[in-house]
PDB file of N, CA and C in Angstrom:
ATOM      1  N   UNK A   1     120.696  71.068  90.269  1.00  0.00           N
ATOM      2  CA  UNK A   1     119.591  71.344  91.184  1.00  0.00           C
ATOM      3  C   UNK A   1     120.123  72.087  92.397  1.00  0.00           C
ATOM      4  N   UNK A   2     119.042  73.033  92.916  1.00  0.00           N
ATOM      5  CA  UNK A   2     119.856  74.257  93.857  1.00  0.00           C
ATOM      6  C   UNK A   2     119.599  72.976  95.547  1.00  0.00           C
ATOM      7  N   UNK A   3     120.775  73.583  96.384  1.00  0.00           N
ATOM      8  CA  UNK A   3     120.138  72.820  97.587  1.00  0.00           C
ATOM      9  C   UNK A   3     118.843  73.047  98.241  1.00  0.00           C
ATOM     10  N   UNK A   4     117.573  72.538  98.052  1.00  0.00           N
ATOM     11  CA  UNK A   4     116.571  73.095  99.337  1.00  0.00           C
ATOM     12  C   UNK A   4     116.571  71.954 100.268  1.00  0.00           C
ATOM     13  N   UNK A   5     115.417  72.119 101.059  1.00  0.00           N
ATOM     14  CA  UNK A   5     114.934  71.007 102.055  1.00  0.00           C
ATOM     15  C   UNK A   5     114.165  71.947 102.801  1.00  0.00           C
ATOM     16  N   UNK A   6     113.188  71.723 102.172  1.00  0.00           N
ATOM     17  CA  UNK A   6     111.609  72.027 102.972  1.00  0.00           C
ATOM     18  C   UNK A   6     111.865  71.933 104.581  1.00  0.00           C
ATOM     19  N   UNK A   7     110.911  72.248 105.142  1.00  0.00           N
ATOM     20  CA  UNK A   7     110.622  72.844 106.318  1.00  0.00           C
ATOM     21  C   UNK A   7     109.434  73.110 107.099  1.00  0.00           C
ATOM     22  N   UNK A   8     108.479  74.014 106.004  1.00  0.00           N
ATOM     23  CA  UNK A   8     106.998  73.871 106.685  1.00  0.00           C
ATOM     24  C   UNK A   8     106.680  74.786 105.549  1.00  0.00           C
ATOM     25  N   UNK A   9     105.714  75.696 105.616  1.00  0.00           N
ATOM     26  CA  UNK A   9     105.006  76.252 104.423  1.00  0.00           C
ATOM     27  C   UNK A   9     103.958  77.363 105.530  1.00  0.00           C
ATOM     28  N   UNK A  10     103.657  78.434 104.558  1.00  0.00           N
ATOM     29  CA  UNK A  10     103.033  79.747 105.051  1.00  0.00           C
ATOM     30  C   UNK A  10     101.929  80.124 104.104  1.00  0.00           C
ATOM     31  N   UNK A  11     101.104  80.381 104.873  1.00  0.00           N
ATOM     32  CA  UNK A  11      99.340  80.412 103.705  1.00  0.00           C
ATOM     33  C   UNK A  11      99.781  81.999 103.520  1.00  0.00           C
ATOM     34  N   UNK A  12      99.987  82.684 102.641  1.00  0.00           N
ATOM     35  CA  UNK A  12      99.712  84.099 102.679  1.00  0.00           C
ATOM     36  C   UNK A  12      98.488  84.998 102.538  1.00  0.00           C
ATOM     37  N   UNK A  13      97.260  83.804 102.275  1.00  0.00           N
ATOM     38  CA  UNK A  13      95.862  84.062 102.470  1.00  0.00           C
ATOM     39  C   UNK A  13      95.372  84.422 103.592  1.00  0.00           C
ATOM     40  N   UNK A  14      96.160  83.841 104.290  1.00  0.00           N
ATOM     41  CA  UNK A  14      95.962  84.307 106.297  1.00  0.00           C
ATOM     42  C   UNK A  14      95.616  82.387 106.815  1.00  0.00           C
ATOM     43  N   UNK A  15      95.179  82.546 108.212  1.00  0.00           N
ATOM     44  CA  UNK A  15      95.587  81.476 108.718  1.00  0.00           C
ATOM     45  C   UNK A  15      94.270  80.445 108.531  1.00  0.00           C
ATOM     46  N   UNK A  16      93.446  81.059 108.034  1.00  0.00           N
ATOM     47  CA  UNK A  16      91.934  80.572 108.082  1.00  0.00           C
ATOM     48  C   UNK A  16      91.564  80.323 106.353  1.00  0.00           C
ATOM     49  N   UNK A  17      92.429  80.310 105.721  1.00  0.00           N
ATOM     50  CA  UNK A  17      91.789  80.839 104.487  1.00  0.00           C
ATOM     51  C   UNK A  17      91.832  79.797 103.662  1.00  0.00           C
ATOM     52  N   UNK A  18      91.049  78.771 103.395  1.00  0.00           N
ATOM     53  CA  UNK A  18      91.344  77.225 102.529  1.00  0.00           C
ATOM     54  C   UNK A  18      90.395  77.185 102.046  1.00  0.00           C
ATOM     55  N   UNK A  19      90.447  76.370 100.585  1.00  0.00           N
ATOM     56  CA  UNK A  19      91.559  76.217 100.009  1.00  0.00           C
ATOM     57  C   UNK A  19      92.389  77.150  99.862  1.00  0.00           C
ATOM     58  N   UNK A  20      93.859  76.629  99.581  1.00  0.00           N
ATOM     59  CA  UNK A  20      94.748  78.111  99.455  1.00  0.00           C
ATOM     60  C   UNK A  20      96.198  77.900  98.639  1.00  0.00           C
ATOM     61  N   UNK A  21      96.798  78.291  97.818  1.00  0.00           N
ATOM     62  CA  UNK A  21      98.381  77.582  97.623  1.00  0.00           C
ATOM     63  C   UNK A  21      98.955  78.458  98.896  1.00  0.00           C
ATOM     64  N   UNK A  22      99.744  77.497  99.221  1.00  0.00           N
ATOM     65  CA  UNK A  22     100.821  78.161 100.106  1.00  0.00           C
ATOM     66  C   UNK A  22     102.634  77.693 100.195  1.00  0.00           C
ATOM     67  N   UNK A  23     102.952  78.917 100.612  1.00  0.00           N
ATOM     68  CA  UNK A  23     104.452  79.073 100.126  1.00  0.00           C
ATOM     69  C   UNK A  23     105.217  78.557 101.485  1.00  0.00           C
ATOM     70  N   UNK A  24     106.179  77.121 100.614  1.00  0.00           N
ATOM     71  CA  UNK A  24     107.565  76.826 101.334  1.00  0.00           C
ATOM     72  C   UNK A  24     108.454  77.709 101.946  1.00  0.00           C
ATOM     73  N   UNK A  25     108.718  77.030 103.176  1.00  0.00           N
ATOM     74  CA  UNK A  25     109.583  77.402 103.734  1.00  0.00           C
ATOM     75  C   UNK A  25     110.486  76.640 103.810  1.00  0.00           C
ATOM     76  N   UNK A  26     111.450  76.712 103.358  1.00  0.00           N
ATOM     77  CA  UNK A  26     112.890  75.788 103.185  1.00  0.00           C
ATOM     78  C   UNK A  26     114.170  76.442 103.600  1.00  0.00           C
ATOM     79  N   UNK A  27     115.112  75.374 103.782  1.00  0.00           N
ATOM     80  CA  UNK A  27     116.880  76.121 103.769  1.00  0.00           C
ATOM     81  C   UNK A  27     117.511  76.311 102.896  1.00  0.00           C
ATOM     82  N   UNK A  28     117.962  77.153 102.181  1.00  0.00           N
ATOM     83  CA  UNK A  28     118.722  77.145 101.238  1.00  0.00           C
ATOM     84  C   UNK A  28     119.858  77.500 101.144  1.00  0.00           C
ATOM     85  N   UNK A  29     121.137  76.589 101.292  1.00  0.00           N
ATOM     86  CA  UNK A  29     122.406  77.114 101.389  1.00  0.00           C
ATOM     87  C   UNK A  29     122.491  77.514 102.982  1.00  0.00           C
ATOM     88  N   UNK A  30     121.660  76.976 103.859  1.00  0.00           N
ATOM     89  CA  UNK A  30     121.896  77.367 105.084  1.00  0.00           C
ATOM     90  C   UNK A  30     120.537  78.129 105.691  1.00  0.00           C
ATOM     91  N   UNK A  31     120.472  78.978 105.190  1.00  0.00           N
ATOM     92  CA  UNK A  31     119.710  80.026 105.460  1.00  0.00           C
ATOM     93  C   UNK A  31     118.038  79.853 105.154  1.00  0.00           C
ATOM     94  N   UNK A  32     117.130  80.275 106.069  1.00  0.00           N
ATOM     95  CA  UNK A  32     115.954  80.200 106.294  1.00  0.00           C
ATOM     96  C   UNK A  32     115.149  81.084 105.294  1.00  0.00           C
ATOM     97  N   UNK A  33     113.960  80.401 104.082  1.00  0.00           N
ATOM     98  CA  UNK A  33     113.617  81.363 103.335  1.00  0.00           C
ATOM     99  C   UNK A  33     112.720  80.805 102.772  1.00  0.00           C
ATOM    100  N   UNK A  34     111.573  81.966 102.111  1.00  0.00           N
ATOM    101  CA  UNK A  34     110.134  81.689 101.886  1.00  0.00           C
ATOM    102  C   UNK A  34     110.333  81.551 100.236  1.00  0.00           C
ATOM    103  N   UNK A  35     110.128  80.428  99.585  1.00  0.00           N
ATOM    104  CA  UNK A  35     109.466  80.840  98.191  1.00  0.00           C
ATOM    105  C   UNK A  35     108.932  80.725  97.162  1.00  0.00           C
ATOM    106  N   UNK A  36     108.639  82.090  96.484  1.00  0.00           N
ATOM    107  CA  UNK A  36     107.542  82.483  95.944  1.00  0.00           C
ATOM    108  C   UNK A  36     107.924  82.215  94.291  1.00  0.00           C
ATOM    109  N   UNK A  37     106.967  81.816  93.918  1.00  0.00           N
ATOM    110  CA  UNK A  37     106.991  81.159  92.465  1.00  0.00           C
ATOM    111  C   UNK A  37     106.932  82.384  91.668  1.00  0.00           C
ATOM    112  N   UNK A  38     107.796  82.365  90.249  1.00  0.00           N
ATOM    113  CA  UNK A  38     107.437  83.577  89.211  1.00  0.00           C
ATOM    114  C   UNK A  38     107.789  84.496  89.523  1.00  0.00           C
ATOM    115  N   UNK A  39     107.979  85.746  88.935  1.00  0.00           N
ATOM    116  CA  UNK A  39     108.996  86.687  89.114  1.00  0.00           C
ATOM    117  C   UNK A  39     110.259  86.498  88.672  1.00  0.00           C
ATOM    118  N   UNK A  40     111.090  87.117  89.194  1.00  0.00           N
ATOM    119  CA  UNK A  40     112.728  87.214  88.799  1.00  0.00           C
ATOM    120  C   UNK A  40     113.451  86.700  90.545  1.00  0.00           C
ATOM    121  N   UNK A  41     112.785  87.255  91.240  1.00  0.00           N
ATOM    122  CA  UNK A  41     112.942  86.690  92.572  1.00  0.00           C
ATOM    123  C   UNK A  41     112.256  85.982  93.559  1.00  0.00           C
ATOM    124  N   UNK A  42     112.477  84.640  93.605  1.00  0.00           N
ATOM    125  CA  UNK A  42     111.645  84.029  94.352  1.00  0.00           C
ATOM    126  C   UNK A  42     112.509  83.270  95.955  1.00  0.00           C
ATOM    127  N   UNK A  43     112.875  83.604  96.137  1.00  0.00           N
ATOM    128  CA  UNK A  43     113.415  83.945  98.044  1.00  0.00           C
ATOM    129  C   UNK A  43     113.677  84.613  98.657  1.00  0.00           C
ATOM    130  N   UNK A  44     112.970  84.836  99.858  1.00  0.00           N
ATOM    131  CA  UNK A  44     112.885  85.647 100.493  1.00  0.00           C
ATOM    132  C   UNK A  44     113.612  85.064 101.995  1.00  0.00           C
ATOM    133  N   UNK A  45     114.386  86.151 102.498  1.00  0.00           N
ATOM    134  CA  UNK A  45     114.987  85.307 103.683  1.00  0.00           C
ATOM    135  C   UNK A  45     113.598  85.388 104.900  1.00  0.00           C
ATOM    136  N   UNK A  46     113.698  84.696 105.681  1.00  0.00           N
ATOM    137  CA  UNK A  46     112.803  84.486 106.571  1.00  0.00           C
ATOM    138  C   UNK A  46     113.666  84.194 108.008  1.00  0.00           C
ATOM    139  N   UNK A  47     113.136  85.428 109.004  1.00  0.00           N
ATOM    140  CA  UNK A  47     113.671  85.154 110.550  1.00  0.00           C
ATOM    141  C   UNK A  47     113.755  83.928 110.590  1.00  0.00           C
ATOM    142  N   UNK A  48     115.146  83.115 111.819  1.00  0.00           N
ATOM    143  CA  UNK A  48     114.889  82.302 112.641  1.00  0.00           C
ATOM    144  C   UNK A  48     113.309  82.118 113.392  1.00  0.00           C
ATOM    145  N   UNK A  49     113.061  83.112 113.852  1.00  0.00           N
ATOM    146  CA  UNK A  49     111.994  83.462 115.400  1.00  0.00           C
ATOM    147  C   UNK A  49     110.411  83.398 113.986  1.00  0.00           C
ATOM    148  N   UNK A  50     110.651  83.122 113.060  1.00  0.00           N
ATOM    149  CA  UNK A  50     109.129  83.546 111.923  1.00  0.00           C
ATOM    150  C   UNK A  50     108.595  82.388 112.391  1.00  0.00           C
ATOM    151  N   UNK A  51     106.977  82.715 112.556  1.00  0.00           N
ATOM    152  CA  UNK A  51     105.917  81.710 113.039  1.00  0.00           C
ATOM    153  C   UNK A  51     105.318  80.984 111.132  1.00  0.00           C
ATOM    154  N   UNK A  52     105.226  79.555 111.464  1.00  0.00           N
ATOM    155  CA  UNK A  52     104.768  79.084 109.994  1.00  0.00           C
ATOM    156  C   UNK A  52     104.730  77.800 110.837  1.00  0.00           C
ATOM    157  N   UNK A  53     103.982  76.996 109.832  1.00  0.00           N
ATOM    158  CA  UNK A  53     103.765  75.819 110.333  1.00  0.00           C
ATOM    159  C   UNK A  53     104.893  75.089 109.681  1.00  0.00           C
ATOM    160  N   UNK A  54     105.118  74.117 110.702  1.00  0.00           N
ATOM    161  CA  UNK A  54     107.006  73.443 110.586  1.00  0.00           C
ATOM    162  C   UNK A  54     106.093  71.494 110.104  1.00  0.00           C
ATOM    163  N   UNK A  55     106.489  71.231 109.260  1.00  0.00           N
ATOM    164  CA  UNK A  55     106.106  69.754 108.538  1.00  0.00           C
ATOM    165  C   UNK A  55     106.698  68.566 109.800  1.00  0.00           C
ATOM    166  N   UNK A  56     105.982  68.005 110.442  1.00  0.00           N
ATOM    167  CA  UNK A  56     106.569  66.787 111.085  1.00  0.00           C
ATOM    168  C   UNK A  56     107.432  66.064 110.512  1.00  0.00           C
ATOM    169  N   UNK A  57     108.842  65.464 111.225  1.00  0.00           N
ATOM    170  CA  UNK A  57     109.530  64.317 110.782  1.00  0.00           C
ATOM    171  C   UNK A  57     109.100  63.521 109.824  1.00  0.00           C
ATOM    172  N   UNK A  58     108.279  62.682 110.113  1.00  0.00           N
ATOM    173  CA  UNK A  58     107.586  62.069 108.954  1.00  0.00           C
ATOM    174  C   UNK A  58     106.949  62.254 107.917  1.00  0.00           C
ATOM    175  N   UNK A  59     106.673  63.682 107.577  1.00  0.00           N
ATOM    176  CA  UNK A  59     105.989  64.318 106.642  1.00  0.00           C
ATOM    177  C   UNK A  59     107.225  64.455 106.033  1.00  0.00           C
ATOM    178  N   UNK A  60     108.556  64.975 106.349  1.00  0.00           N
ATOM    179  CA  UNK A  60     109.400  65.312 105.465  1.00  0.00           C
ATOM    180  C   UNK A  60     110.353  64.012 104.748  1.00  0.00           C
ATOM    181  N   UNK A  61     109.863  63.072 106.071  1.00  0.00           N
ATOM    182  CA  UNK A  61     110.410  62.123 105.339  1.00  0.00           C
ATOM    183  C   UNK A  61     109.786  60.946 104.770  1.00  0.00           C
ATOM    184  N   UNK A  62     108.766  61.144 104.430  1.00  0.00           N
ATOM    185  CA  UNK A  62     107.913  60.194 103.547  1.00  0.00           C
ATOM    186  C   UNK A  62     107.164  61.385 102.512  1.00  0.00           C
ATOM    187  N   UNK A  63     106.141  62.131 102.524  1.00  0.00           N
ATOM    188  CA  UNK A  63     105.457  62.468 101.194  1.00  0.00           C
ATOM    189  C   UNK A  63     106.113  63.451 100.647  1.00  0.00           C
ATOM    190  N   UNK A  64     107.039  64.609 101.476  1.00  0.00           N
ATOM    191  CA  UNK A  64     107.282  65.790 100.724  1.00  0.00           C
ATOM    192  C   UNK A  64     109.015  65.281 100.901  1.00  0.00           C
ATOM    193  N   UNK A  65     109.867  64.052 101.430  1.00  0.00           N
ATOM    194  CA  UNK A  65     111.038  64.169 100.956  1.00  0.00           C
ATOM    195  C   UNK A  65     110.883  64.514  99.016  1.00  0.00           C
ATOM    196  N   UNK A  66     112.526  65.489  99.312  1.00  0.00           N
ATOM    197  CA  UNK A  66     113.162  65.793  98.077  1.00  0.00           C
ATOM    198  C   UNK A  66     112.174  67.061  97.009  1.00  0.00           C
ATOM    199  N   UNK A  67     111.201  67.172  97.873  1.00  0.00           N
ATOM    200  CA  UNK A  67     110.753  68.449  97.228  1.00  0.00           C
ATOM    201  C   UNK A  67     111.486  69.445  97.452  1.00  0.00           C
ATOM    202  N   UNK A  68     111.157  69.883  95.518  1.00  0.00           N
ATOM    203  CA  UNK A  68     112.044  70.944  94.565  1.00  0.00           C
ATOM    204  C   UNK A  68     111.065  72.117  94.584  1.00  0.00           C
ATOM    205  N   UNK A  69     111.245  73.171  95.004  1.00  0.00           N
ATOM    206  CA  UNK A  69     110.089  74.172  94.460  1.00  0.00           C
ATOM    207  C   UNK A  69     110.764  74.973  92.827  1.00  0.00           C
ATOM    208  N   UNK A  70     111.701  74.337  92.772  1.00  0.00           N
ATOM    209  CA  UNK A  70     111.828  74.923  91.239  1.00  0.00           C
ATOM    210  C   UNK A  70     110.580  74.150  90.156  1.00  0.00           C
ATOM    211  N   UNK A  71     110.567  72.660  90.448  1.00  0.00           N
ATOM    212  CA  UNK A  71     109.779  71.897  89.823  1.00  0.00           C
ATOM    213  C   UNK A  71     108.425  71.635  90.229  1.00  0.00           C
ATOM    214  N   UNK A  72     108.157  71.944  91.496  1.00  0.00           N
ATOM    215  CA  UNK A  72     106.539  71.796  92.297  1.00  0.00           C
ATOM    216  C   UNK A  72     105.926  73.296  92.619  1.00  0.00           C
ATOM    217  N   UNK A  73     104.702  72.593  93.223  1.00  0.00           N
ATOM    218  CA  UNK A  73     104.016  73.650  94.408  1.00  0.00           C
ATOM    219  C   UNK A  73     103.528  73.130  95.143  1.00  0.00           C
ATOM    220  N   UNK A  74     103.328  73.939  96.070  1.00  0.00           N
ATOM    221  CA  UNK A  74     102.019  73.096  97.567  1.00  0.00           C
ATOM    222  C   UNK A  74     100.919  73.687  97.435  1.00  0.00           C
ATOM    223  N   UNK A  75      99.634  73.181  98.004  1.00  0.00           N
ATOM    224  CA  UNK A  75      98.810  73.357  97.969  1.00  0.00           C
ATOM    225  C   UNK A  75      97.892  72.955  99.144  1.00  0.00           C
ATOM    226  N   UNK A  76      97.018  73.818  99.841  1.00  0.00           N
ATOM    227  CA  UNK A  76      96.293  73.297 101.057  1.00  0.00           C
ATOM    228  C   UNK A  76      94.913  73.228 101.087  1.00  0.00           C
ATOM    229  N   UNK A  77      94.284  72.219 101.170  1.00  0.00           N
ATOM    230  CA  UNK A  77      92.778  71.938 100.950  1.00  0.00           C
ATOM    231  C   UNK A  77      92.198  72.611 102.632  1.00  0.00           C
ATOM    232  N   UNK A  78      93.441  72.100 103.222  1.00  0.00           N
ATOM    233  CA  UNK A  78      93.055  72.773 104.951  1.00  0.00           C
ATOM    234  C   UNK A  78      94.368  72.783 105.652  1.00  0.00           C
ATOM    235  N   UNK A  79      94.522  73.121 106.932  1.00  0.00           N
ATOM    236  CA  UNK A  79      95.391  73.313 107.861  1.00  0.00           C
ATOM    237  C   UNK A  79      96.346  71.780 107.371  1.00  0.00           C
ATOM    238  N   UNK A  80      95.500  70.713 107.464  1.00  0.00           N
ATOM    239  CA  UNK A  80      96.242  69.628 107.339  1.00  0.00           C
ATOM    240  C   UNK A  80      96.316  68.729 106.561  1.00  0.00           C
ATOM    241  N   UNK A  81      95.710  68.643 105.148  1.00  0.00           N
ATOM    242  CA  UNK A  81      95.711  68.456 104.167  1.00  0.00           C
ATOM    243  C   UNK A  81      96.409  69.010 102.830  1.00  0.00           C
ATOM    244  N   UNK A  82      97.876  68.776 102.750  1.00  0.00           N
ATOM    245  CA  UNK A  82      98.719  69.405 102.144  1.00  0.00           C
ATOM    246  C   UNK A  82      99.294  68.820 100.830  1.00  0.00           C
ATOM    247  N   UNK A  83      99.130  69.111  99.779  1.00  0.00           N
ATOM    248  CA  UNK A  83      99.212  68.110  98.959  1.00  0.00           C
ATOM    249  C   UNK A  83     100.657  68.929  97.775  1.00  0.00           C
ATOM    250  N   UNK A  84     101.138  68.048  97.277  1.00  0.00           N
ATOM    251  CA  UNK A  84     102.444  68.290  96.745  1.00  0.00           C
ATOM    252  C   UNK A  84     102.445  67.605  94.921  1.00  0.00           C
ATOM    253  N   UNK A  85     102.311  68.845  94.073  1.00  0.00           N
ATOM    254  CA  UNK A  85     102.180  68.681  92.790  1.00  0.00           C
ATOM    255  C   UNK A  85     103.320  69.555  92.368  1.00  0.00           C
ATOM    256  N   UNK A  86     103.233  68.933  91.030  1.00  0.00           N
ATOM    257  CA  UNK A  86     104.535  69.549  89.856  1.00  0.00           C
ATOM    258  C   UNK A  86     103.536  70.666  89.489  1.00  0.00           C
ATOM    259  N   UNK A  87     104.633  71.606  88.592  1.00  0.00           N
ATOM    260  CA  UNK A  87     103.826  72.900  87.994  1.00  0.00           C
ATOM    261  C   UNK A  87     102.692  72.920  87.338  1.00  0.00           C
ATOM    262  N   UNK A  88     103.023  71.589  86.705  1.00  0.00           N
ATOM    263  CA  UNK A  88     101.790  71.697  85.570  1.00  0.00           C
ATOM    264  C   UNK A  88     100.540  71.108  86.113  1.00  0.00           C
ATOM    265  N   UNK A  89     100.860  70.003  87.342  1.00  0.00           N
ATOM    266  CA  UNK A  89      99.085  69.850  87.965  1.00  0.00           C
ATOM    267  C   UNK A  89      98.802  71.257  88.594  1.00  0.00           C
ATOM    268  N   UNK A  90      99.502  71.880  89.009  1.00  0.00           N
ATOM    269  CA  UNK A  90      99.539  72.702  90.017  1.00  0.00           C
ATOM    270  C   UNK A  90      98.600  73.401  89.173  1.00  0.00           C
ATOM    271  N   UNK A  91      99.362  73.781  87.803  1.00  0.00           N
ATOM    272  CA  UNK A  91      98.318  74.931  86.790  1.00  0.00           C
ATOM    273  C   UNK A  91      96.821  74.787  86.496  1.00  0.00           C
ATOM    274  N   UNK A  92      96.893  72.762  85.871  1.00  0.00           N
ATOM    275  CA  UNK A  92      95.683  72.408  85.479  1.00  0.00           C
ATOM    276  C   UNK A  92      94.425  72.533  86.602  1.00  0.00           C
ATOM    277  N   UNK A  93      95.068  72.440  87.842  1.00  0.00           N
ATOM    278  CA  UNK A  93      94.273  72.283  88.801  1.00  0.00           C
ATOM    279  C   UNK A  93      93.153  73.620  89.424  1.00  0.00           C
ATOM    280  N   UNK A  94      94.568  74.598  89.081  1.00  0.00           N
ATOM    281  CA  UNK A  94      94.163  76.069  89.586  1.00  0.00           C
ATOM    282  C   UNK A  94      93.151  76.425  88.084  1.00  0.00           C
ATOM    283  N   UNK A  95      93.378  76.672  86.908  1.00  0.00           N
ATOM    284  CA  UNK A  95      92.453  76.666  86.273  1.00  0.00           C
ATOM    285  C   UNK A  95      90.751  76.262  86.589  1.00  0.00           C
ATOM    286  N   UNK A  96      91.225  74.888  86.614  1.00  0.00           N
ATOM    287  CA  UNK A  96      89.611  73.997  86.887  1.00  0.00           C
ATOM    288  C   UNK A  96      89.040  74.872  88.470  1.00  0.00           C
ATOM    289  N   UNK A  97      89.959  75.498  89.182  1.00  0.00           N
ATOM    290  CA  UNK A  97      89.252  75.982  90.656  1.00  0.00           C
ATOM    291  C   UNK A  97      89.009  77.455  90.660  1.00  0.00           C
ATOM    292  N   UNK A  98      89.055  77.545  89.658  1.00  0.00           N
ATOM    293  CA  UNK A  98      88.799  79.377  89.006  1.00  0.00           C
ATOM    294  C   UNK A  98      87.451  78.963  88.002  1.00  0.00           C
ATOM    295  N   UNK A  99      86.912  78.106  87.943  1.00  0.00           N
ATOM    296  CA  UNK A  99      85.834  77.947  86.998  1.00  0.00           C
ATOM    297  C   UNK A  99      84.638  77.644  87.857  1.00  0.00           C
ATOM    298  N   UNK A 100      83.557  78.342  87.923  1.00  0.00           N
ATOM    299  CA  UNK A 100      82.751  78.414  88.704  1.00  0.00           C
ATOM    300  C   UNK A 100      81.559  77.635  88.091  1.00  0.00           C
TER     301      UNK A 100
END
């Protein structure tokens, strides 16, 4: 398993836009970086000075300790309602929210 440790997470829908998945921001190996599921490359380095919302102490250390984004995703119902699934709810879920 690669080193991460979450950090906070970035809506790339914009700041208003919920429901929404939105992308971790974690350390990896040191270094500050966004990422993005699928593809061939999924990190992106990210400034020190980058604005994102940063997870409280207790958020990291009670619901989202030890989140893997190799094995999860996040997901935001709103600004503060952040919920933390494996790939495959992540999929079943997005399906069922694409069905009108």
């Amino acid at each position: 398993m690669s080193n991460f440790q979450l950090v906070g997470w970035d809506n790339p829908m914009g700041d208003d836009f919920f429901p929404a998945p939105i992308i971790p921001i974690l350390r990896h190996d040191g270094q500050l970086v966004a990422y993005y599921p699928g593809g061939q490359k999924h990190e992106d380095p990210v400034h020190e000075d980058s604005v994102f919302v940063h997870f409280t102490t207790e958020e990291l250390q009670g619901p989202f300790l030890g989140f893997n984004p190799e094995e999860e995703r996040l997901f935001a119902d709103s600004k503060t309602k952040i919920v933390r699934m494996s790939i495959e709810e992540y999929n079943a879920t997005a399906q069922k929210r694409t069905r009108v």
